[in-house]
C-alpha atoms as a PDB file:
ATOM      1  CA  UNK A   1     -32.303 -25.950  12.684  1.00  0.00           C
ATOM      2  CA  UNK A   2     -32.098 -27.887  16.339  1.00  0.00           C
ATOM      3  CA  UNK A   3     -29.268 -27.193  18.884  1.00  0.00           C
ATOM      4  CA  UNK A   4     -27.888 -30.737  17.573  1.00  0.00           C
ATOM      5  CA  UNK A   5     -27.647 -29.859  14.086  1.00  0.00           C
ATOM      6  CA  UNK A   6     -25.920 -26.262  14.685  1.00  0.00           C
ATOM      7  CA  UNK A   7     -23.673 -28.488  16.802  1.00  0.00           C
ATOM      8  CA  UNK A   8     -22.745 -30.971  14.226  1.00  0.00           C
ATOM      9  CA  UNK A   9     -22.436 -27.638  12.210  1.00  0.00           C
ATOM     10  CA  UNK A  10     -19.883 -25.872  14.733  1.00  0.00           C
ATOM     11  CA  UNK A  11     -17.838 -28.929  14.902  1.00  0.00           C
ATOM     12  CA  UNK A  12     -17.655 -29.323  10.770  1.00  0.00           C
ATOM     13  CA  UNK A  13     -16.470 -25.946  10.535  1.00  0.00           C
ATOM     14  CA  UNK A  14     -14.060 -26.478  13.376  1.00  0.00           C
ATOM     15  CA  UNK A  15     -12.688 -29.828  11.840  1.00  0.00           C
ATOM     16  CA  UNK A  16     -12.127 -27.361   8.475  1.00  0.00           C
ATOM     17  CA  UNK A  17     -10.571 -24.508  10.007  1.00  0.00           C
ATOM     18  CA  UNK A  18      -8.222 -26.576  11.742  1.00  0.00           C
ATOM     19  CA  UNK A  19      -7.862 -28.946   8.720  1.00  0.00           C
ATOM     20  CA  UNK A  20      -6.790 -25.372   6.687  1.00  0.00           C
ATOM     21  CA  UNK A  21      -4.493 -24.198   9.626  1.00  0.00           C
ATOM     22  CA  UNK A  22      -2.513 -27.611   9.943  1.00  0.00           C
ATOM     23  CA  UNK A  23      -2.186 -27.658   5.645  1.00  0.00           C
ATOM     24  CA  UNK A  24      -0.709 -24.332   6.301  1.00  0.00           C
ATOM     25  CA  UNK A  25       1.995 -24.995   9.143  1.00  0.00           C
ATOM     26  CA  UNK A  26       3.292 -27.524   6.413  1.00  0.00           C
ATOM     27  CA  UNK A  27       3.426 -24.822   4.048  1.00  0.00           C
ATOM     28  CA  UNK A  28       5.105 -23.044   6.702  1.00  0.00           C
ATOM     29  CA  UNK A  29       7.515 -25.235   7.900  1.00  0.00           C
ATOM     30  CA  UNK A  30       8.794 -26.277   3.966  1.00  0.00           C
ATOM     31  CA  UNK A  31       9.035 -22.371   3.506  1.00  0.00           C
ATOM     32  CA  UNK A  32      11.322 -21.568   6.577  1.00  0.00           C
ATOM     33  CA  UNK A  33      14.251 -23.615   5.200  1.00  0.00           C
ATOM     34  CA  UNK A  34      13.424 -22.890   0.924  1.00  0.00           C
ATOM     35  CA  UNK A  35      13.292 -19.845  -0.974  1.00  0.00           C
ATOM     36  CA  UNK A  36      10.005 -18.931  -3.052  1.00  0.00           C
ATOM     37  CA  UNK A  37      11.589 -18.007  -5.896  1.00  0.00           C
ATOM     38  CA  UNK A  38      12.430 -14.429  -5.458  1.00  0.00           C
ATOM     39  CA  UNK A  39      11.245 -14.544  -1.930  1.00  0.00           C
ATOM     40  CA  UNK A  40      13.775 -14.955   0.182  1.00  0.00           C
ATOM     41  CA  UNK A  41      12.977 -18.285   3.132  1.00  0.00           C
ATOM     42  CA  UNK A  42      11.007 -17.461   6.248  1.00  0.00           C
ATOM     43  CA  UNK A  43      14.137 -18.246   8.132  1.00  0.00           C
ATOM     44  CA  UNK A  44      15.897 -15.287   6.628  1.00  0.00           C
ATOM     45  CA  UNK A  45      12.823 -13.185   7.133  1.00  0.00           C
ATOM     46  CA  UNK A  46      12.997 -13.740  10.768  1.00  0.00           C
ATOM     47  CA  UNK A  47      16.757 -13.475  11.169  1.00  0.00           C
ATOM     48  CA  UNK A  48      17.142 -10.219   8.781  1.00  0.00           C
ATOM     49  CA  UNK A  49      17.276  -7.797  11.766  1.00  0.00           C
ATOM     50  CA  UNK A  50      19.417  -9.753  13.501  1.00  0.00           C
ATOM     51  CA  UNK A  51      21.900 -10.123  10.575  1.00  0.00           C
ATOM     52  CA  UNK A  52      21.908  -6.788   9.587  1.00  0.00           C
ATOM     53  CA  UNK A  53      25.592  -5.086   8.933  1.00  0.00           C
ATOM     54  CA  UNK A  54      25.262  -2.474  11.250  1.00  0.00           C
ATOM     55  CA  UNK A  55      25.347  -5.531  13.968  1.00  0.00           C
ATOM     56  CA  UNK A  56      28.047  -7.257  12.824  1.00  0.00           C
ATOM     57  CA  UNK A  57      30.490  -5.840  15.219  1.00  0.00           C
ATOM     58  CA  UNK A  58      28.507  -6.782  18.144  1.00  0.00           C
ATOM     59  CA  UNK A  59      27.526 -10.200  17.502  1.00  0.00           C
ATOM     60  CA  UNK A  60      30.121 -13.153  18.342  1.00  0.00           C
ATOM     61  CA  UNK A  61      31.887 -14.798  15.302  1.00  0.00           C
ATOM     62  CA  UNK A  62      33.404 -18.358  15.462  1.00  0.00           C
ATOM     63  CA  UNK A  63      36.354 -19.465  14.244  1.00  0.00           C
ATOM     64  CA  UNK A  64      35.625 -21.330  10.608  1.00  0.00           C
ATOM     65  CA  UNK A  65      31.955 -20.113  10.531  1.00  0.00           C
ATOM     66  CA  UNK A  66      30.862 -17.500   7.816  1.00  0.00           C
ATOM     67  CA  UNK A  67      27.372 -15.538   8.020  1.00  0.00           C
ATOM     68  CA  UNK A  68      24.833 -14.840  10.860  1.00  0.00           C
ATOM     69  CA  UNK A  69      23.860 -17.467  12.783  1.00  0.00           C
ATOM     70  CA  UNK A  70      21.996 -17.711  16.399  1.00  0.00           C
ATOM     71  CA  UNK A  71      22.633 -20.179  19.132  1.00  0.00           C
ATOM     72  CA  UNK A  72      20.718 -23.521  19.501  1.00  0.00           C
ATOM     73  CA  UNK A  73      21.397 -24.502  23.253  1.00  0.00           C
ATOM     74  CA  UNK A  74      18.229 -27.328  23.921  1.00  0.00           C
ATOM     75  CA  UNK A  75      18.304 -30.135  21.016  1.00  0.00           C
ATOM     76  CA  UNK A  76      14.403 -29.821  19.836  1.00  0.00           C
ATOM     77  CA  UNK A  77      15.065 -25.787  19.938  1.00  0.00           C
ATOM     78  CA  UNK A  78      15.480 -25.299  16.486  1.00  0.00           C
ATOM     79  CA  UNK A  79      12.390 -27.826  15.753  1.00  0.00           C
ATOM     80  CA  UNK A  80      10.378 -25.751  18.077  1.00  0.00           C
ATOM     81  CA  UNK A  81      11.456 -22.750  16.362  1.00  0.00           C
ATOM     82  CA  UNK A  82      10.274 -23.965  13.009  1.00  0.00           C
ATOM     83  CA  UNK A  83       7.307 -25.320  13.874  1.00  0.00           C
ATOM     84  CA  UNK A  84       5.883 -22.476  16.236  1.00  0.00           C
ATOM     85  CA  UNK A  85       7.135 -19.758  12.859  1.00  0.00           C
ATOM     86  CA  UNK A  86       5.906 -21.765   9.862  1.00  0.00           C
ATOM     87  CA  UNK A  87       2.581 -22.608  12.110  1.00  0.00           C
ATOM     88  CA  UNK A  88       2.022 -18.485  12.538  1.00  0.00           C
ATOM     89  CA  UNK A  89       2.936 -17.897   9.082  1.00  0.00           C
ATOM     90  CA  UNK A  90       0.865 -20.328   7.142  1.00  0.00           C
ATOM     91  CA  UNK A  91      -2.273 -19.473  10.123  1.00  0.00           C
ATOM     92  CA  UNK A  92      -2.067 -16.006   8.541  1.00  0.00           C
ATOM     93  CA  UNK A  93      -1.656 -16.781   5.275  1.00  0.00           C
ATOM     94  CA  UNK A  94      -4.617 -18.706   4.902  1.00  0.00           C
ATOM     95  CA  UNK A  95      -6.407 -16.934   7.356  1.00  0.00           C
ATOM     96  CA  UNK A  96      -8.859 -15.956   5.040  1.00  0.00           C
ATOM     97  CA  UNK A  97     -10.205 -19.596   3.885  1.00  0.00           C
ATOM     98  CA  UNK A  98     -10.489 -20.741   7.902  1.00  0.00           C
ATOM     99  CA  UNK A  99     -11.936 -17.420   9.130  1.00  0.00           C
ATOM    100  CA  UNK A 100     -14.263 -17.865   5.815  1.00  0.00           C
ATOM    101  CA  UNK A 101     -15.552 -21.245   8.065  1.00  0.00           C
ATOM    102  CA  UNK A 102     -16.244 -19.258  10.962  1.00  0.00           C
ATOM    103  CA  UNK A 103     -18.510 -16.777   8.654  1.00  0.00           C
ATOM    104  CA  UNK A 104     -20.443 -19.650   7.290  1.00  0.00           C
ATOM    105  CA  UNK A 105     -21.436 -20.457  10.677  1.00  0.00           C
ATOM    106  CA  UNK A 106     -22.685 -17.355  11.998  1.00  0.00           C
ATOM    107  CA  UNK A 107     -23.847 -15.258   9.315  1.00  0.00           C
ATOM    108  CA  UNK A 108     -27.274 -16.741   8.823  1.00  0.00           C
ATOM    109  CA  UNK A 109     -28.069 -15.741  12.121  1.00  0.00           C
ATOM    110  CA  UNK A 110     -26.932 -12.113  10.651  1.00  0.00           C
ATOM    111  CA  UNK A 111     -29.283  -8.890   8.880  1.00  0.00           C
ATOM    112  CA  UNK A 112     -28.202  -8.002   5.586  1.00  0.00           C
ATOM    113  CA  UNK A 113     -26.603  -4.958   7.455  1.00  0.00           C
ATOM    114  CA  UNK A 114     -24.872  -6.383  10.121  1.00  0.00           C
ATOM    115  CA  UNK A 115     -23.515  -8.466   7.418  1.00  0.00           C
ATOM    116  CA  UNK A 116     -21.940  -5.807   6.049  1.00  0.00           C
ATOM    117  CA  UNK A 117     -20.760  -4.302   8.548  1.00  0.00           C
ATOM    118  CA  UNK A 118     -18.422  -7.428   9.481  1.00  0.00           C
ATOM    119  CA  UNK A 119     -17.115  -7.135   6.031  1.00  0.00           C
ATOM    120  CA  UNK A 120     -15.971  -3.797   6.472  1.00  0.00           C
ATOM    121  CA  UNK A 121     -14.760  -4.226  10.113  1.00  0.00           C
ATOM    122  CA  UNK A 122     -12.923  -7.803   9.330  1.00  0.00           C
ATOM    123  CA  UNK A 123     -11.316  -5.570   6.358  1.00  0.00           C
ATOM    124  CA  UNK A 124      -9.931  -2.906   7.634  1.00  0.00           C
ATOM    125  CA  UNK A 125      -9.088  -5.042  10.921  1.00  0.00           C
ATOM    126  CA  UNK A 126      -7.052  -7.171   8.564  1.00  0.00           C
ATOM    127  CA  UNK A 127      -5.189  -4.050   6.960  1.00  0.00           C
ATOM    128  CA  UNK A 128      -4.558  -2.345  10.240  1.00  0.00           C
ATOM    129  CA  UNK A 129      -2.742  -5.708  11.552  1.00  0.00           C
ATOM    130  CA  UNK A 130      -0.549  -5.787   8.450  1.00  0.00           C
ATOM    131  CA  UNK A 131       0.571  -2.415   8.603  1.00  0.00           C
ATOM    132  CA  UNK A 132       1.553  -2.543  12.201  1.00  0.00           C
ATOM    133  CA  UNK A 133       3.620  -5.824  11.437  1.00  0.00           C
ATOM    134  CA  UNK A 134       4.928  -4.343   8.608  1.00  0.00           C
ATOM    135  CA  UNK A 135       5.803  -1.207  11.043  1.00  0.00           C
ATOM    136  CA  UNK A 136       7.243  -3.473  13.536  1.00  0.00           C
ATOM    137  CA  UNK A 137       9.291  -5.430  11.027  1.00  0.00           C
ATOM    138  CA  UNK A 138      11.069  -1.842  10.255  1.00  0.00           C
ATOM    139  CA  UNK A 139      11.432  -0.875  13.418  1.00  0.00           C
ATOM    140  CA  UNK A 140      13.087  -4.124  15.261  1.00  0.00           C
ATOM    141  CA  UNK A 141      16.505  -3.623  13.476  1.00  0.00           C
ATOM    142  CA  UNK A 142      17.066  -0.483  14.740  1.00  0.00           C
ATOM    143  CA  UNK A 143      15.553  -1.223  18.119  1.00  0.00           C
ATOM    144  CA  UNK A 144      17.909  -4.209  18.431  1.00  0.00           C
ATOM    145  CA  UNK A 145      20.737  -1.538  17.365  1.00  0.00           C
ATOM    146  CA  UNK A 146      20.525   0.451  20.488  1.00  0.00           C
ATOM    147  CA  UNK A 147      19.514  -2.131  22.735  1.00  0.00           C
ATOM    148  CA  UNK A 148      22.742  -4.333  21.692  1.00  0.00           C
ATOM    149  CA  UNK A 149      25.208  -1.396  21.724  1.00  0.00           C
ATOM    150  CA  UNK A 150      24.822  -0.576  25.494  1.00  0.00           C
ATOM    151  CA  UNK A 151      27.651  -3.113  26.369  1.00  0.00           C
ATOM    152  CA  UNK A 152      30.004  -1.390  24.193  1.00  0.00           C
ATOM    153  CA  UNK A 153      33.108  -3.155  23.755  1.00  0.00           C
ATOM    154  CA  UNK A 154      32.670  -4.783  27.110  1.00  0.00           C
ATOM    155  CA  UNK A 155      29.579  -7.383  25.902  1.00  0.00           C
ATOM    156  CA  UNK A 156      29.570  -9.592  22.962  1.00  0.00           C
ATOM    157  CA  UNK A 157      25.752 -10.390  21.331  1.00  0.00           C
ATOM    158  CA  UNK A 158      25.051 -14.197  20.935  1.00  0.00           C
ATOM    159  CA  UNK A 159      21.780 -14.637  20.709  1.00  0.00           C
ATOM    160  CA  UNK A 160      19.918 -18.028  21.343  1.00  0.00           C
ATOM    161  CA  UNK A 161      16.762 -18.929  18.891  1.00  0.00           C
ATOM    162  CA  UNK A 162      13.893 -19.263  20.997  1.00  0.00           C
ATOM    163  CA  UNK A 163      14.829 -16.134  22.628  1.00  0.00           C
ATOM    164  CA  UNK A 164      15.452 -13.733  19.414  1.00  0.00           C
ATOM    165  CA  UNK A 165      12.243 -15.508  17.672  1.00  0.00           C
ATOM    166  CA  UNK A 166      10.244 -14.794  20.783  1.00  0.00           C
ATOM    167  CA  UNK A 167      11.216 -11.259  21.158  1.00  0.00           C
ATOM    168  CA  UNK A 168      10.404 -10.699  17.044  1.00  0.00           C
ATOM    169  CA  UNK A 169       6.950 -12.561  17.419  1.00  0.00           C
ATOM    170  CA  UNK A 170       6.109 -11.031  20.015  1.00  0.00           C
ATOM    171  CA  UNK A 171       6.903  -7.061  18.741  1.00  0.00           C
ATOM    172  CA  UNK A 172       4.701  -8.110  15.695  1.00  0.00           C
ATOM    173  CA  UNK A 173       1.385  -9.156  17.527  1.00  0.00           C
ATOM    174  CA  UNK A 174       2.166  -6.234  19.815  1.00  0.00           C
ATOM    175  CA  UNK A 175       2.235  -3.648  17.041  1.00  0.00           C
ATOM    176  CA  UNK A 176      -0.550  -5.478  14.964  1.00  0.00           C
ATOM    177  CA  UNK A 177      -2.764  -5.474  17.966  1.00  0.00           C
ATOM    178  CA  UNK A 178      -1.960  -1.733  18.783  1.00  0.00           C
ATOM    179  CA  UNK A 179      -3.035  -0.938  15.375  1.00  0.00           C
ATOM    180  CA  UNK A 180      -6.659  -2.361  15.553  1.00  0.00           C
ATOM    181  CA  UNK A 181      -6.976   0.217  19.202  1.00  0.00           C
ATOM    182  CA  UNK A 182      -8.155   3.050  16.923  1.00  0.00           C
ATOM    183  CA  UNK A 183     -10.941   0.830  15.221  1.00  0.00           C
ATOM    184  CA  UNK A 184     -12.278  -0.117  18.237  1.00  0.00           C
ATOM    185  CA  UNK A 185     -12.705   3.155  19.021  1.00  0.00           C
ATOM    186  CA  UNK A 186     -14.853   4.237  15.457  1.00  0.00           C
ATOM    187  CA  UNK A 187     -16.748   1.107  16.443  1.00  0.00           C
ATOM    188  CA  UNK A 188     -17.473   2.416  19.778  1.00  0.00           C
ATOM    189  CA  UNK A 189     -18.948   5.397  18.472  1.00  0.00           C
ATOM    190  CA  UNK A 190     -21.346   3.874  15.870  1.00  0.00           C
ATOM    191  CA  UNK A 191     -22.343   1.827  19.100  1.00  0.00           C
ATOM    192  CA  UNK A 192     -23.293   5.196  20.457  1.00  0.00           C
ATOM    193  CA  UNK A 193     -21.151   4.362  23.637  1.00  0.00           C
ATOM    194  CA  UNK A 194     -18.777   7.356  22.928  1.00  0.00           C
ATOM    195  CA  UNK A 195     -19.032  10.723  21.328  1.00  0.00           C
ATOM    196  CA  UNK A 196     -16.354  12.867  19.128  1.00  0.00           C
ATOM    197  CA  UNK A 197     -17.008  15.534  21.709  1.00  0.00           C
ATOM    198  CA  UNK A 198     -15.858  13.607  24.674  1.00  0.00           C
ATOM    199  CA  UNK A 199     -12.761  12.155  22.843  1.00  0.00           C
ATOM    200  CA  UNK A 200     -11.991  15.602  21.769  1.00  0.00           C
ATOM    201  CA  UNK A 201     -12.203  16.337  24.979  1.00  0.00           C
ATOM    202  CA  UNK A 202      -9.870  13.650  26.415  1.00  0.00           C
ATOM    203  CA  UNK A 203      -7.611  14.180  23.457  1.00  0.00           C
ATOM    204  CA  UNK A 204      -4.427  15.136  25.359  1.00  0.00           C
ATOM    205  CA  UNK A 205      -5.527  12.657  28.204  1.00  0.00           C
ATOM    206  CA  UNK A 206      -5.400   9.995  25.445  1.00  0.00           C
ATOM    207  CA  UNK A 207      -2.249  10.975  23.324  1.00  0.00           C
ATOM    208  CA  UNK A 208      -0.681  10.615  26.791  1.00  0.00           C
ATOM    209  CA  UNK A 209      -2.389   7.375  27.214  1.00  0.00           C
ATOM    210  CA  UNK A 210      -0.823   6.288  24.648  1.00  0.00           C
ATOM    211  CA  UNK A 211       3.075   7.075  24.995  1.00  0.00           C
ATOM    212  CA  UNK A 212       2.700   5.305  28.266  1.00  0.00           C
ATOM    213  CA  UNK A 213       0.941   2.232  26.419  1.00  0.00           C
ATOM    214  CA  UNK A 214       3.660   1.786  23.887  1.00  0.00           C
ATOM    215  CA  UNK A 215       6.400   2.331  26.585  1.00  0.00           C
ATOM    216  CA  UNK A 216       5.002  -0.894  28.655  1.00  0.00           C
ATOM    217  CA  UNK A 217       4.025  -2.681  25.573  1.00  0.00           C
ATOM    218  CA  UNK A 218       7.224  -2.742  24.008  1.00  0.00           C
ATOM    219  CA  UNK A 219       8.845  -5.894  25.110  1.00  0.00           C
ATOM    220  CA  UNK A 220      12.398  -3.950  24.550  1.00  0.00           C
ATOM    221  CA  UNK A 221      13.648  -0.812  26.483  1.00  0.00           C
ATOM    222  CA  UNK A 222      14.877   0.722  23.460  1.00  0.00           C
ATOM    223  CA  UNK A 223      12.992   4.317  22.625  1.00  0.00           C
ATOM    224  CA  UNK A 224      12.927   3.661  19.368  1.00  0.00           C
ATOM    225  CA  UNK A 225      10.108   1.483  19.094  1.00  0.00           C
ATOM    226  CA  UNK A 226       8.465   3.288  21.674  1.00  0.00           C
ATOM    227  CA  UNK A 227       8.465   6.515  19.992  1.00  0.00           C
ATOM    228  CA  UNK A 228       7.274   4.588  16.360  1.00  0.00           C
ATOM    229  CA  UNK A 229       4.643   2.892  18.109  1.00  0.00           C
ATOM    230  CA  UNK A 230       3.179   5.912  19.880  1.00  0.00           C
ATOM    231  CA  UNK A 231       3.848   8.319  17.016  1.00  0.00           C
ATOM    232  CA  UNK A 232       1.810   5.473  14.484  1.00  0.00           C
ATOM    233  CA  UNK A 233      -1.093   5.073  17.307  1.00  0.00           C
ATOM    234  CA  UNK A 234      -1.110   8.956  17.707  1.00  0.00           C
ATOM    235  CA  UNK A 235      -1.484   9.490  13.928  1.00  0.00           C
ATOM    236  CA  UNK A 236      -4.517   6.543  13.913  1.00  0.00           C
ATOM    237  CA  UNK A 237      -6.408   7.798  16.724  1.00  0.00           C
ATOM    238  CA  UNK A 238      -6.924  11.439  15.453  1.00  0.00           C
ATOM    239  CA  UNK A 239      -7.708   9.688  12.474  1.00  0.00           C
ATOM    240  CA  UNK A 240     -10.241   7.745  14.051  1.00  0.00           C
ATOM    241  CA  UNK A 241     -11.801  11.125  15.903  1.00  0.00           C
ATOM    242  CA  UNK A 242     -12.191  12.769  12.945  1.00  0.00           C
ATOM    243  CA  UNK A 243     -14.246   9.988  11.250  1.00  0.00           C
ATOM    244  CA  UNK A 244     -16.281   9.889  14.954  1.00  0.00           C
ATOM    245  CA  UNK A 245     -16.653  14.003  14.206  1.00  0.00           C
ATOM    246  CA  UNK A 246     -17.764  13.126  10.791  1.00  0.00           C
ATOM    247  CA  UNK A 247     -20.273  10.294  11.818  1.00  0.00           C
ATOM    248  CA  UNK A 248     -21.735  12.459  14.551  1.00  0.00           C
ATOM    249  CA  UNK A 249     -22.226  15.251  12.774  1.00  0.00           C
ATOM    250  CA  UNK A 250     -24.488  13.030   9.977  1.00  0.00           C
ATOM    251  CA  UNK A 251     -26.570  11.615  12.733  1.00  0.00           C
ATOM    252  CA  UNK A 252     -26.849  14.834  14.662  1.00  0.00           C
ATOM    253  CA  UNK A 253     -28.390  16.374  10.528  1.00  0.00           C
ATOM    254  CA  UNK A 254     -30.683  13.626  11.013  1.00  0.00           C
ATOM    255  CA  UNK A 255     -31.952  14.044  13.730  1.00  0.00           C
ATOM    256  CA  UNK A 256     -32.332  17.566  12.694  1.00  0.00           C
ATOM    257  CA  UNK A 257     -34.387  16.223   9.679  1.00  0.00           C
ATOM    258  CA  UNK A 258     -36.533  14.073  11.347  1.00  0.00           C
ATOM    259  CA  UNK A 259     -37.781  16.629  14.206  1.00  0.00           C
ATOM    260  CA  UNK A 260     -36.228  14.613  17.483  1.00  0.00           C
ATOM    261  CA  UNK A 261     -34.292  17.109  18.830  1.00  0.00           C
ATOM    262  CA  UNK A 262     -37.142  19.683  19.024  1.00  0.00           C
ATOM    263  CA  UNK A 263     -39.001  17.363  21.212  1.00  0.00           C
ATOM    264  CA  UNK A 264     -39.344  18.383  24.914  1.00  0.00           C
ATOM    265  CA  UNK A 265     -37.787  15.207  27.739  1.00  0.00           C
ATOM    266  CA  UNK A 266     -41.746  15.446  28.966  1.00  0.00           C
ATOM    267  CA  UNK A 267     -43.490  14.497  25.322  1.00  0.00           C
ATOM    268  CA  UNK A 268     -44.330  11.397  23.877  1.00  0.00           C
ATOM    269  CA  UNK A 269     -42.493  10.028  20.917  1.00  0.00           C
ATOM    270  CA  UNK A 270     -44.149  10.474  17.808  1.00  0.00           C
ATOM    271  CA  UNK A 271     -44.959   6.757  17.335  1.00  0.00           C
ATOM    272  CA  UNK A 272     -47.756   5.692  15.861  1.00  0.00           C
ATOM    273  CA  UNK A 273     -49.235   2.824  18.851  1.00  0.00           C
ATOM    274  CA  UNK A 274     -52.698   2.302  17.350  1.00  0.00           C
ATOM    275  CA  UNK A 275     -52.887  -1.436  17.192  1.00  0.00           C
ATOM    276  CA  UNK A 276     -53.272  -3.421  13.584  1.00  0.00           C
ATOM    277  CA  UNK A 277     -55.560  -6.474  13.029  1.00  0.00           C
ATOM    278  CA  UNK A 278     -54.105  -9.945  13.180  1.00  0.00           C
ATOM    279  CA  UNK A 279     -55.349 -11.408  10.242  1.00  0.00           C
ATOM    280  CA  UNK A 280     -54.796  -8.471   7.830  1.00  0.00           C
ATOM    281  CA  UNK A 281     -54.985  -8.696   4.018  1.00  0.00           C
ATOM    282  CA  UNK A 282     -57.670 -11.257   2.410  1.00  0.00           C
ATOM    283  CA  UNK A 283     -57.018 -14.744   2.043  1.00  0.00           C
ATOM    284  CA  UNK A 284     -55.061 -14.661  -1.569  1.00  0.00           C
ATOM    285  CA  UNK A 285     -53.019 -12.131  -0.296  1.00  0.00           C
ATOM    286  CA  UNK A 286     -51.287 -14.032   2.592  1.00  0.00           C
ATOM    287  CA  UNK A 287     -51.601 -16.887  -0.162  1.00  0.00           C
ATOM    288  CA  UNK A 288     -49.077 -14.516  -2.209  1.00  0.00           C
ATOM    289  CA  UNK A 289     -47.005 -13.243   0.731  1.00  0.00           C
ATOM    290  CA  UNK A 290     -46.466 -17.574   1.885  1.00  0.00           C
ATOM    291  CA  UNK A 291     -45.338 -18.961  -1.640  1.00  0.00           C
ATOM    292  CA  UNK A 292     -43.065 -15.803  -2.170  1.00  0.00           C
ATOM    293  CA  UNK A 293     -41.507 -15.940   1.392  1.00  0.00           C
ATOM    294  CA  UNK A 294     -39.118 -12.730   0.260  1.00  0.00           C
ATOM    295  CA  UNK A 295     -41.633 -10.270   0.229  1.00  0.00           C
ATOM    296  CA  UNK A 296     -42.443 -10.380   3.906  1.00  0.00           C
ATOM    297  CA  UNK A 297     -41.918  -7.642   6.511  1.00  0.00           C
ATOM    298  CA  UNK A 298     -38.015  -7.760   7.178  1.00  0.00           C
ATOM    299  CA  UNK A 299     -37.533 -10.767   5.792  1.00  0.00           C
ATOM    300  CA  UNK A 300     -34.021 -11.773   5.094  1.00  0.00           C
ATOM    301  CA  UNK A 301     -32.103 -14.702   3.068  1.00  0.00           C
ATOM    302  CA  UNK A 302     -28.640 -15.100   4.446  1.00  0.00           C
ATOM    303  CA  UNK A 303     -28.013 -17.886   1.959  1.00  0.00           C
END
């Protein structure tokens, strides 16, 4: 295929991944104002932590109005609002079929392994971002608790939209992103860039590391979701040290196996460097080996 053609390509798979994204932010932007059925709208996803009854005496009540209900003080705030929410929501939600055009476009270039190997990173990638949201989400409420109830009787909470959507947004990439730290690091090891004997080595250094990381990437001074976050990242990176123990250890058996760490620094590799023909194998062989293109020396369909 000609730099043209994977062009053309790029730009189809482009068109459809945006194409998927924009069919979702409709999806999104119905859903914030309707219930699902049983599922309650995104609107009152977003505003549960803010509506929560342990608030209710902080948060400013109007004469006549009923319920929970934040501030619109611009008049395309509340459009804004929708569309930046039901855009994120139906993004993830479909993320799957648009990140599927992104696949098609690179994985012929790809090895059967390194195939897999996206599959299982994209995977668990995927689950560690959900579970830090998911952490997040449980954590905001009582974040916003103590960070509200420092006026005491002397402040009354009125939140404004873009303000209260921005600061729940924003703890929910934070924690996602947090989450995917201690993958990074497995990956880092099957690299061969870092060793479980140097991370158990920094260990402390790193647990450290990592309060002061969640204190200064916690948009809210609260300690609550400081402590959650660091706690959570704690419990994934010794998770992710013992799997780095566990792959090192495998290697370093074989290695064992295969004789390389008996060899001196000052011998030669064991490789065999005797040269082979060119034209090796008689004429109905390569005859064989052309019309059946799969048996050939790592040969690899990624169709």
């Amino acid at each position: 295929m000609s730099l043209k053609d994977h062009l053309y390509e790029l730009r189809h798979r482009l068109g459809m991944a945006m194409l998927i994204i924009a069919i979702g932010a409709v999806f999104g932007w119905i859903w914030f104002a309707v219930r699902l059925g049983p599922i309650p709208s995104l609107g009152e996803i977003m505003t549960g932590p803010y509506c929560q009854p342990e608030l209710a005496p902080y948060r400013v009540q109007f004469p006549g109005e009923e319920g929970c209900k934040l501030l619109q003080t611009e008049p395309f705030e509340v459009f804004m609002i929708r569309l930046k929410v039901g855009t994120a929501a139906g993004a993830v939600l479909l993320s799957p079929f648009w990140l599927y055009q992104f696949w098609a476009f690179i994985t012929p270039g790809l090895y059967a392994k390194e195939r897999n190997f996206a599959r299982t990173f994209v995977s668990f990638a995927a689950v560690l971002f959900a579970a830090g949201a998911v952490l997040a989400y449980w954590v905001v409420p009582q974040g916003l608790q103590v960070l509200i109830s420092f006026g005491g009787d002397n402040f009354i909470t009125a939140l404004t939209g873009e303000k209260y959507i921005s600061f729940i947004i924003t703890m929910l990439f934070i924690f996602g992103v947090s989450f995917e730290l201690p993958l990074v690091v497995v990956m880092l090891n099957r690299a061969g860039v870092i060793t479980y004997e140097a991370l158990a080595k920094w260990r402390r250094g790193l647990l450290m590391g990592l309060f002061v990381f969640a204190a200064v990437a916690t948009p809210g001074t609260d300690p609550i979701s400081m402590v959650a976050l660091a706690i959570a990242l704690s419990i994934l990176f010794e998770l992710a040290i013992q799997i780095t123990r566990v792959h090192d250890r495998r290697q370093a058996k074989v290695r064992a196996a295969e004789g390389w760490d008996a060899l001196d620094d000052d011998e030669a590799a064991p490789f065999d460097y005797t040269p082979s023909g060119v034209d090796g194998g008689t004429a109905d062989e390569k005859k064989a080996v052309a019309s059946e293109p799969e048996k050939r020396v790592n040969y690899d369909d990624a169709t």
